[in-house]
Protein backbone atom coordinates (compact mmCIF):
# COMPACT_ATOMS: atom_id res chain seq x y z
CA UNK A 1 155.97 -220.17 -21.74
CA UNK A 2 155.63 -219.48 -25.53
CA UNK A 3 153.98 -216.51 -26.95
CA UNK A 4 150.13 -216.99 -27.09
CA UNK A 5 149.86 -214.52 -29.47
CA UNK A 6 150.49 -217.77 -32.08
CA UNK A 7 147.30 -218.79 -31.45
CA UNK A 8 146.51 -215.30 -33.97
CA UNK A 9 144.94 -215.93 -36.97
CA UNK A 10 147.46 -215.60 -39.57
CA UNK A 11 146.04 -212.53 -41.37
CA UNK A 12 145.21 -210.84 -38.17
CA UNK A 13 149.15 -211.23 -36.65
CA UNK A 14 150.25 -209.42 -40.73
CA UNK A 15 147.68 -206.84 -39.86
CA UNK A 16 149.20 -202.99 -38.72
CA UNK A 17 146.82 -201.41 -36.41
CA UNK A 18 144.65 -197.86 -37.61
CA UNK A 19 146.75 -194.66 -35.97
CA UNK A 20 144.34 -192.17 -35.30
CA UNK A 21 144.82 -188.36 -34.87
CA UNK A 22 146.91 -187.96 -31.19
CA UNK A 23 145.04 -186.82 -28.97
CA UNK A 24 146.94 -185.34 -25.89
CA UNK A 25 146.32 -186.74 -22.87
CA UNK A 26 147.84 -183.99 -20.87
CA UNK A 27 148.54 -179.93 -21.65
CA UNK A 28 147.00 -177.12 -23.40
CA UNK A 29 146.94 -177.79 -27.10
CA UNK A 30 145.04 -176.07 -29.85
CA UNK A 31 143.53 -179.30 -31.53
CA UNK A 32 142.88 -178.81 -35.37
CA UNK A 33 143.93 -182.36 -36.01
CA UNK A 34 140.58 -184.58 -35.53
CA UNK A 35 137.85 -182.88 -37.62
CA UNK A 36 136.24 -182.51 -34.68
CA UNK A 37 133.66 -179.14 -34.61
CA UNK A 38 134.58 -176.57 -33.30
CA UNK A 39 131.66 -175.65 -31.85
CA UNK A 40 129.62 -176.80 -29.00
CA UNK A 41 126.44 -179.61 -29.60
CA UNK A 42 122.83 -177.98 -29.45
CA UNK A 43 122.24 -176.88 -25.61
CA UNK A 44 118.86 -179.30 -25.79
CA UNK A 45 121.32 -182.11 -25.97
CA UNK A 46 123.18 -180.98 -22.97
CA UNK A 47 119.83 -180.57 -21.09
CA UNK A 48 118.68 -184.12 -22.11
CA UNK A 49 121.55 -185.86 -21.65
CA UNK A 50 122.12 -184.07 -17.87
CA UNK A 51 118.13 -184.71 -17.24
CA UNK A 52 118.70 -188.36 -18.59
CA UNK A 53 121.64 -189.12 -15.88
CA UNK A 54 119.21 -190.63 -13.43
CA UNK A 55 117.85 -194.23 -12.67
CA UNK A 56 117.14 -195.10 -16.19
CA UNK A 57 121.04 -195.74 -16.31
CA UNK A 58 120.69 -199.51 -15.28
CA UNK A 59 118.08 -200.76 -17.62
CA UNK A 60 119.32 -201.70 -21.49
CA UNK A 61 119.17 -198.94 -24.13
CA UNK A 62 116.54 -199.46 -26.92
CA UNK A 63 118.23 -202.22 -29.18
CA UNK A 64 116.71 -200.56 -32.26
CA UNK A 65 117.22 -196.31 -31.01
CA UNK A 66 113.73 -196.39 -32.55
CA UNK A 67 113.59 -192.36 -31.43
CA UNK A 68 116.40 -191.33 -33.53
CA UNK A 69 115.16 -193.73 -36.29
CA UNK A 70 111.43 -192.20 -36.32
CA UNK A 71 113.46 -188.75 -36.43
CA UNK A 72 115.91 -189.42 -39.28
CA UNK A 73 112.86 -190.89 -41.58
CA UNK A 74 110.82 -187.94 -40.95
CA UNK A 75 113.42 -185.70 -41.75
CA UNK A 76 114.82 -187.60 -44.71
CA UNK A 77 111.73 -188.61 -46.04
CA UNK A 78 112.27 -192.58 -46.06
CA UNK A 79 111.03 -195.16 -44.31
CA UNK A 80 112.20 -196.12 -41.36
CA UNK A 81 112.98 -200.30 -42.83
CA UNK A 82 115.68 -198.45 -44.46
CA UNK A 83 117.60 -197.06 -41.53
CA UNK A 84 120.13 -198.52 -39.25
CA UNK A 85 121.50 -196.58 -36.53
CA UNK A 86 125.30 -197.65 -35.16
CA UNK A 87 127.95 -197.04 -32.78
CA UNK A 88 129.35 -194.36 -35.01
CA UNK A 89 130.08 -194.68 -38.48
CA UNK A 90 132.78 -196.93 -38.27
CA UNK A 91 130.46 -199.41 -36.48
CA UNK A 92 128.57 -199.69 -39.55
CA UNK A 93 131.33 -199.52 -42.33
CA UNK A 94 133.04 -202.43 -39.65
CA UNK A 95 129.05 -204.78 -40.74
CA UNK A 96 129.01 -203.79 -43.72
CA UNK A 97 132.35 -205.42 -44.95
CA UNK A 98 131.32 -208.29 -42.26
CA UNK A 99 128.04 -209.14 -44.10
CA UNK A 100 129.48 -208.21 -47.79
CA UNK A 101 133.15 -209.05 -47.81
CA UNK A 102 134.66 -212.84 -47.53
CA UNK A 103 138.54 -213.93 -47.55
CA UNK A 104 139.91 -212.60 -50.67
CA UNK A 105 137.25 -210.27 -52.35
CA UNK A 106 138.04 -207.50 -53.88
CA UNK A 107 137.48 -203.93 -52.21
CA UNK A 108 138.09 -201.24 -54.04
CA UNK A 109 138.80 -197.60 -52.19
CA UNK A 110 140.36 -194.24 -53.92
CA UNK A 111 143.96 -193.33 -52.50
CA UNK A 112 144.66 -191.77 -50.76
CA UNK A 113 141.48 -191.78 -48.39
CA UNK A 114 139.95 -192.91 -44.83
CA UNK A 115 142.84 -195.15 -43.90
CA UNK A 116 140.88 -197.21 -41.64
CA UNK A 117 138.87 -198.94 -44.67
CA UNK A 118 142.13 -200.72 -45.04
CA UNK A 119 142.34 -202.20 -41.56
CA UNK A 120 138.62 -203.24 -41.95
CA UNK A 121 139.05 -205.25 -44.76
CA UNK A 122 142.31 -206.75 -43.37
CA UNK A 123 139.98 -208.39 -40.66
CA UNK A 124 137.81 -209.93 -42.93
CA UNK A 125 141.22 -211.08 -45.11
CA UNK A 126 139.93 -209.03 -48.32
CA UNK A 127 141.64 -208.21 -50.84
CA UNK A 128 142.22 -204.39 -51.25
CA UNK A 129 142.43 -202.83 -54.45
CA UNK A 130 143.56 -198.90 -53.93
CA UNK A 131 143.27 -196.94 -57.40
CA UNK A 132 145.14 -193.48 -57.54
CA UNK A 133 143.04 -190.78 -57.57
CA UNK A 134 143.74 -187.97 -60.59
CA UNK A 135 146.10 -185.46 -59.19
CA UNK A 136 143.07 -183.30 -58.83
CA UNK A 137 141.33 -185.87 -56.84
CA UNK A 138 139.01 -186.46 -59.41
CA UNK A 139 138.51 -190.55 -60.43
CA UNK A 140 139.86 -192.10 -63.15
CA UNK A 141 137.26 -194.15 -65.09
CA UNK A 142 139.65 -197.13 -63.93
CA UNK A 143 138.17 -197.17 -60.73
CA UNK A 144 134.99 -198.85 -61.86
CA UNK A 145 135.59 -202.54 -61.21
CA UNK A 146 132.92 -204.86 -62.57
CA UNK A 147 134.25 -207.74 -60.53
CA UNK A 148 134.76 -206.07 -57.10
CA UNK A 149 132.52 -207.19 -53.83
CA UNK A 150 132.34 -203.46 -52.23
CA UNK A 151 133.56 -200.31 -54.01
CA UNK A 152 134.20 -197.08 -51.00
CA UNK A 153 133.77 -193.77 -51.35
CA UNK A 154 134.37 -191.12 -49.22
CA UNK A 155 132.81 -187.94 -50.04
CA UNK A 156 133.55 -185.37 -49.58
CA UNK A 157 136.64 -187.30 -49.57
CA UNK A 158 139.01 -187.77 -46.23
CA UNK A 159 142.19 -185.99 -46.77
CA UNK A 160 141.47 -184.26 -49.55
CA UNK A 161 138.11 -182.40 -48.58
CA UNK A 162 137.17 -182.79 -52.38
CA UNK A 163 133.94 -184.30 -54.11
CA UNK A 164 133.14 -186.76 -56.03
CA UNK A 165 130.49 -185.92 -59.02
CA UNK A 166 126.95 -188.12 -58.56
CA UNK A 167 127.89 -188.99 -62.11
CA UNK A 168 130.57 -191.17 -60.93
CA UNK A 169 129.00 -192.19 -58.13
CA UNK A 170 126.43 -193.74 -60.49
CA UNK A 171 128.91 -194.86 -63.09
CA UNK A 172 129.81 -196.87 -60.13
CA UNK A 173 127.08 -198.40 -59.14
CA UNK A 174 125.93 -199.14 -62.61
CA UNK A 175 129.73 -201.01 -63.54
CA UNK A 176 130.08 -203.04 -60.43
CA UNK A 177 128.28 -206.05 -59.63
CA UNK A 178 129.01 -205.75 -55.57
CA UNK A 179 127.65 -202.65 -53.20
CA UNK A 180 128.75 -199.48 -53.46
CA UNK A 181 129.15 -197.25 -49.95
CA UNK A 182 129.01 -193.97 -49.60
CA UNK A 183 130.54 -192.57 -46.83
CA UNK A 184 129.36 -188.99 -46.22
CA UNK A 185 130.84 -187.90 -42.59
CA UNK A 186 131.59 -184.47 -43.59
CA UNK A 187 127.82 -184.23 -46.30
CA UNK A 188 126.69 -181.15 -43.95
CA UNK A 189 129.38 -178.96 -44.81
CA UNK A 190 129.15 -179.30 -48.62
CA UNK A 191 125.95 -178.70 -50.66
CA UNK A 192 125.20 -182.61 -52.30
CA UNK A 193 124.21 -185.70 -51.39
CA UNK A 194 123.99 -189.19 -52.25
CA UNK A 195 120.37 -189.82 -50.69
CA UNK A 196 118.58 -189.27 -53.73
CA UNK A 197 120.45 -192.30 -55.77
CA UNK A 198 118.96 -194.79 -53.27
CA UNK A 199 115.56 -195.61 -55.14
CA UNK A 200 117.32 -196.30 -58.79
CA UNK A 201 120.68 -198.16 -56.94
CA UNK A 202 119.68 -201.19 -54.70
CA UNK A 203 123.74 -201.78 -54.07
CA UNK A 204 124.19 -198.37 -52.71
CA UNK A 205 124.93 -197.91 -49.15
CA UNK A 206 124.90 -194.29 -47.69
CA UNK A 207 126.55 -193.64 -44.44
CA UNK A 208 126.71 -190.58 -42.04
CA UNK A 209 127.65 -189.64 -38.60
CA UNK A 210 127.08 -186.82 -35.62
CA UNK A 211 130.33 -186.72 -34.81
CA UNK A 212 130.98 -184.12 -37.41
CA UNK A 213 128.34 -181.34 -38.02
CA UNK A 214 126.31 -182.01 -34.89
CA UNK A 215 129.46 -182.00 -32.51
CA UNK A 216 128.68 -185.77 -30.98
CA UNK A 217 131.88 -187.32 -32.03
CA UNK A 218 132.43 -188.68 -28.04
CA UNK A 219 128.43 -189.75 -28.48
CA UNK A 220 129.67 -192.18 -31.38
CA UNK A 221 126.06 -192.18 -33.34
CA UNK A 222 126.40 -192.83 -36.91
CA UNK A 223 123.51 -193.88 -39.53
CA UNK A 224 122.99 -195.28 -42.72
CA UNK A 225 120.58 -195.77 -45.30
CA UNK A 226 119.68 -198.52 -47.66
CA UNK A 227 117.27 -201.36 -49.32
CA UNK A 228 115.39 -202.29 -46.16
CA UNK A 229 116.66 -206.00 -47.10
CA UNK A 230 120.17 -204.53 -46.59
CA UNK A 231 119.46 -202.87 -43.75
CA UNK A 232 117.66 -206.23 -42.03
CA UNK A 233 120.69 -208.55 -43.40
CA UNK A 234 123.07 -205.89 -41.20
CA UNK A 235 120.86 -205.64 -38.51
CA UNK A 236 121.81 -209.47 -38.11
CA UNK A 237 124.92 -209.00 -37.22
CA UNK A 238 125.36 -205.87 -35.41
CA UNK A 239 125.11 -205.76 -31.39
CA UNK A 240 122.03 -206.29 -29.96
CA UNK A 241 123.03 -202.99 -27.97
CA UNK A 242 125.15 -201.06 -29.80
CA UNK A 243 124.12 -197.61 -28.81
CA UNK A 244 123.68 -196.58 -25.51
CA UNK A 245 121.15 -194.49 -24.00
CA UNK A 246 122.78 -191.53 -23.39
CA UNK A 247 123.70 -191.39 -26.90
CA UNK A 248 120.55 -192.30 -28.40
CA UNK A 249 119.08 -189.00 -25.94
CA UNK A 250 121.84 -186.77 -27.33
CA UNK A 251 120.79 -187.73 -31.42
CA UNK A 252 117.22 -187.29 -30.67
CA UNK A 253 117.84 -183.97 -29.40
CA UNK A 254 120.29 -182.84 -31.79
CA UNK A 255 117.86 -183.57 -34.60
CA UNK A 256 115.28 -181.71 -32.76
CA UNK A 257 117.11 -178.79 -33.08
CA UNK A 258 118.27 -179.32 -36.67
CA UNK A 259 118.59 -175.44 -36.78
CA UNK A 260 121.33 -175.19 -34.66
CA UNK A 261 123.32 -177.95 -36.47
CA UNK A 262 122.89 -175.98 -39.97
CA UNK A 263 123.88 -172.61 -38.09
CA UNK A 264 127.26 -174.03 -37.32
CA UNK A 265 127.83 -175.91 -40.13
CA UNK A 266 127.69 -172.42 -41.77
CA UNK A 267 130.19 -171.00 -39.43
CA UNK A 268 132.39 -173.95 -40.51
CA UNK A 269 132.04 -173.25 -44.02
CA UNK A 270 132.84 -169.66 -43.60
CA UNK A 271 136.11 -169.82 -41.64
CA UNK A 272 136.90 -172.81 -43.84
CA UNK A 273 136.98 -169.75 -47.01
CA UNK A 274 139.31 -167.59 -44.51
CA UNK A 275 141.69 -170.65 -43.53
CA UNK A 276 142.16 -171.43 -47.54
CA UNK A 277 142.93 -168.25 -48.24
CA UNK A 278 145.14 -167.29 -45.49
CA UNK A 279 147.39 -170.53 -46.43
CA UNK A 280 147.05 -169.99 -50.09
CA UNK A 281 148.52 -166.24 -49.11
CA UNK A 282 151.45 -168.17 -46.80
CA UNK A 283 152.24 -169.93 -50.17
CA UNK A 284 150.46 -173.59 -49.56
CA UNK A 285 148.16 -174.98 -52.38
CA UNK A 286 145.09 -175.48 -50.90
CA UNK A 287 142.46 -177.72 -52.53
CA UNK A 288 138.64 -176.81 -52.46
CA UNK A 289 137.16 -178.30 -49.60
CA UNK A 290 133.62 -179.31 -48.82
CA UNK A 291 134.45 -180.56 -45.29
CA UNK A 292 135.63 -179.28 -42.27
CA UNK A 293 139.04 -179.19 -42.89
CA UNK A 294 141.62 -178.49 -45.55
CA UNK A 295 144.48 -179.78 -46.71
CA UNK A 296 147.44 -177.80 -48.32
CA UNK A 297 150.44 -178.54 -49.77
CA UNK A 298 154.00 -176.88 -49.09
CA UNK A 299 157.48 -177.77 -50.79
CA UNK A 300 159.25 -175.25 -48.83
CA UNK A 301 159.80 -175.37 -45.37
CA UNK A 302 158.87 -179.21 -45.46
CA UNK A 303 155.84 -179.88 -44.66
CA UNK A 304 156.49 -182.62 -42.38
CA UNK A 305 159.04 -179.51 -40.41
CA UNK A 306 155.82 -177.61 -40.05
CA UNK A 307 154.00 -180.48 -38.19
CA UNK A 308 156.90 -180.67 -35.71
CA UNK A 309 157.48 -177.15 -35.43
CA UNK A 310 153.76 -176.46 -34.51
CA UNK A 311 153.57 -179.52 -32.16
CA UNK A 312 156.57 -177.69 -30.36
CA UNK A 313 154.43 -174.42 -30.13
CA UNK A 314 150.96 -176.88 -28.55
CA UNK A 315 149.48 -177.24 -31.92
CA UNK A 316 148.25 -180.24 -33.51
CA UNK A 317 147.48 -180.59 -37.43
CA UNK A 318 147.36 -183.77 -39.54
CA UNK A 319 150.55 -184.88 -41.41
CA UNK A 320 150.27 -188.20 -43.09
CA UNK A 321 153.48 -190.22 -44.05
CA UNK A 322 152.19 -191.37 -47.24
CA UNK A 323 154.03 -190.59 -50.58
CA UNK A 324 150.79 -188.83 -52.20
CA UNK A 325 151.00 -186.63 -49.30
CA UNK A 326 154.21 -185.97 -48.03
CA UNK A 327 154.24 -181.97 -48.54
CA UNK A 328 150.57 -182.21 -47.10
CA UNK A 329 149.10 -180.88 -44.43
CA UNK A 330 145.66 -181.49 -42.98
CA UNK A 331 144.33 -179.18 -41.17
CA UNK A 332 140.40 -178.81 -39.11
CA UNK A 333 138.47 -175.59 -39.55
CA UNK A 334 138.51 -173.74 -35.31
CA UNK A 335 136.98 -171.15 -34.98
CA UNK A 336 137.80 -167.62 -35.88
CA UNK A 337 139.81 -167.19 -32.73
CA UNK A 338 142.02 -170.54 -33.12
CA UNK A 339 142.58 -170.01 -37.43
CA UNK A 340 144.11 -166.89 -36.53
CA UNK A 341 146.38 -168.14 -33.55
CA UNK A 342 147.20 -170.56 -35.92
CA UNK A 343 148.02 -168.24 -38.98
CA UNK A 344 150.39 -166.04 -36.43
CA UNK A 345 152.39 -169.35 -36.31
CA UNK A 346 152.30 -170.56 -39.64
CA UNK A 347 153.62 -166.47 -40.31
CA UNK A 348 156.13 -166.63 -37.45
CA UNK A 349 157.74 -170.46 -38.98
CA UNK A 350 157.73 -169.91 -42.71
CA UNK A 351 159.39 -166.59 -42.59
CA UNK A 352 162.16 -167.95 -40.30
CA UNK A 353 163.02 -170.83 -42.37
């Protein structure tokens, strides 16, 4: 019998599928690979979540998670026509390039960033347009393309941890003619914010997610905010339900205990200053980060040596085969505890090689 994988569409069998960060499926590691937190979610999410494990379970969760929608408005101060609430962030970057993106457009993206906008656009057969970010990881003015469908920015941006100014985000949105999304996973451990551009720049799409700062990331809730006619032309083609109920319980709670969110996200930022100095001591370069992680570069021991040597030892960081990157290392903010078990090793490898 012949393959049936012929049957493929042809841009789907060219297609190399996203890698995400490993994640062990047996052993003890010390996981600082994921950008996951650190910390545990808000204890009234536990309590809901246990207290919602009971009959409710076989009826269909609320198709619009009107209670975390009627939550995020109040807190963000727009109405709720302008919210859409998805299966994580990724669920709604994955419409979004549905509803904007046909075979061959142009998206543009910074490199190196997220590497799963790549694979998105791939399945809608779109034409990707990466533009080199300044060694910095500041934006040339070149990235401002007129012509393109969707322009994607990450920010803070995913490797790097660094921002992008709001005056390029609205040089951006004023130059192209196509939508403009901001993805802000990591927003709660920085001090900006693309909310407030929403009123003067219909083709802005902001994004966020609680798998980050609220410690949700197996809950897979993400949001995003728009034009309510963008949010109703997504709507369209999202599932009918695309978060469950569980999840929905755990995002209402979480943002009823918004305190508890900010309180960690502080602890974040803090051992985030100790990490980047304790590899800038070590002799890495260390960018300025406002995310929960860091990355730092090292010509000597490789980089990509570390990364082995610390899987070895049952510790996981980021290394990225990509040619911007090579001497890179990403690496999640732990807590006090885990920075300094990994410090001891970063100590014990670079002074042995």
């Amino acid at each position: 019998m012949s393959d049936p994988s012929r049957f493929l569409l042809p841009h789907i069998s060219r297609m190399k599928g996203y890698v995400p960060g490993e994640q062990p499926k047996q052993g003890e590691f010390l996981k600082l690979n994921t950008n996951e937190n650190p910390y545990a979610p808000s204890p009234l999410v536990l309590e809901r979540v246990r207290q919602a494990c009971d009959e409710r379970l076989r009826r269909y969760p609320d198709p619009d998670a009107s209670g975390v929608k009627s939550r995020l408005s109040k807190l963000f101060g727009l109405p709720v026509e302008s919210i859409l609430v998805g299966n994580g962030s990724d669920e709604l970057l994955n419409l979004a390039i549905r509803c904007f993106v046909g075979r061959a457009n142009r998206v543009v993206i910074p490199h190196p960033t997220y590497p799963y906008y790549e694979k998105l656009v791939q399945l809608q057969d779109g034409l990707l347009v990466r533009v080199n970010f300044e060694e910095d990881f500041t934006l040339p003015r070149e990235f401002i393309d007129a012509s393109a469908s969707m322009t994607i920015i990450a920010n803070p941006n995913s490797p790097s941890g660094t921002l992008v100014s709001n005056e390029m985000i609205e040089a951006v949105a004023t130059g192209t003619e196509g939508v403009v999304i901001l993805d802000e996973a990591y927003v709660d451990f920085s001090d900006v914010g693309g909310l407030q551009l929403l009123e003067r720049f219909p083709n802005l799409i902001v994004m966020r997610t609680m798998s980050k700062s609220f410690s949700l990331a197996a809950m897979r809730i993400g949001y995003c905010f728009a034009q309510p006619s963008v949010i109703a032309g997504l709507a369209k083609a999202k599932e009918h339900y695309n978060v469950g109920l569980l999840a929905q319980i755990a995002a209402e709670a979480a943002l009823d205990d918004l305190q508890y969110m900010k309180g960690n996200a502080e602890r974040v930022k803090k051992v985030r200053t100790d990490l980047s100095s304790e590899l800038r001591r070590l002799g890495f370069e260390v960018w300025d980060s406002a995310a929960n992680f860091v990355l730092a570069r090292i010509e000597r021991p490789k980089a990509a040596d570390i990364y082995g040597e610390l899987k070895r030892r049952n510790v996981l960081v980021r290394y990225f085969d990509d040619p911007r990157l090579r001497d890179c290392l990403r690496i999640s903010v732990g807590t006090d505890e885990e920075i300094a078990v990994l410090i001891e090793h970063l100590d014990e490898i670079i002074e042995k090689r």
